[in-house]
Protein backbone atom coordinates (compact mmCIF):
# COMPACT_ATOMS: atom_id res chain seq x y z
CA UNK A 1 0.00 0.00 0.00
CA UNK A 2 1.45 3.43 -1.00
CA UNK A 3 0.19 5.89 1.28
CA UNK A 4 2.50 8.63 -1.04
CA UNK A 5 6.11 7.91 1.13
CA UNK A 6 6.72 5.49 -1.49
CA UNK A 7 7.95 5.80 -5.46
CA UNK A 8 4.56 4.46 -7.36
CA UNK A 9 7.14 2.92 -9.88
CA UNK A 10 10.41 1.90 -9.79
CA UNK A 11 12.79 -1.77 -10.71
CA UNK A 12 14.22 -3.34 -7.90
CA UNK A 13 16.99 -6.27 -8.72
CA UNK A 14 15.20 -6.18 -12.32
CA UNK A 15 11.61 -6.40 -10.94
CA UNK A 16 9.22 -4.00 -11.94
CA UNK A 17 7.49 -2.72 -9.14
CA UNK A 18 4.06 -0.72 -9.06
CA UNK A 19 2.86 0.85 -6.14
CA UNK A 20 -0.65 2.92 -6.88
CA UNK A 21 -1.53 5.57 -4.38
CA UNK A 22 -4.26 4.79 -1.66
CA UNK A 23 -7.43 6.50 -2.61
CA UNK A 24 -9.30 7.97 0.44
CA UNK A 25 -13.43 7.23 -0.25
CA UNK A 26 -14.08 8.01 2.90
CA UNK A 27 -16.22 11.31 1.97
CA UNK A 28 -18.13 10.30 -0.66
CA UNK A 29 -18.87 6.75 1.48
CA UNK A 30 -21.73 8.47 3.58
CA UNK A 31 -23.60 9.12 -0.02
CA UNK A 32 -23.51 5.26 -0.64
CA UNK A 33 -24.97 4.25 2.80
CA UNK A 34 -28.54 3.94 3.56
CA UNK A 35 -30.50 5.32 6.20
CA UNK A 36 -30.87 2.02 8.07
CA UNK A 37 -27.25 1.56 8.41
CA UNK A 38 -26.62 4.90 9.60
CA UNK A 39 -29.50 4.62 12.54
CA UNK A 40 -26.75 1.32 13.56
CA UNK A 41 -24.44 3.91 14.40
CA UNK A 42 -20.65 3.56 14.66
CA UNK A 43 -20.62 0.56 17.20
CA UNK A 44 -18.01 2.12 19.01
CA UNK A 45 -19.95 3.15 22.14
């Protein structure tokens, strides 16, 4: 996981390594969640 402290490409020892950036969903995941599963709450209490 490349959280963007990391080269997304580069070859080590002749490997070709990929390393895509994390995306962060987490603001646009409230528009995907219904209204029942927000009344469960966070589960944390």
């Amino acid at each position: 996981m490349n959280d963007g402290t990391l080269k997304t490409r580069e070859v080590l020892n002749g490997i070709d390594v990929n390393r895509p950036m994390l995306a962060d969903g987490s603001s646009i995941l409230p528009i995907f969640l219904t209204e029942d599963l927000r009344r469960w709450g966070t589960g944390k209490e």
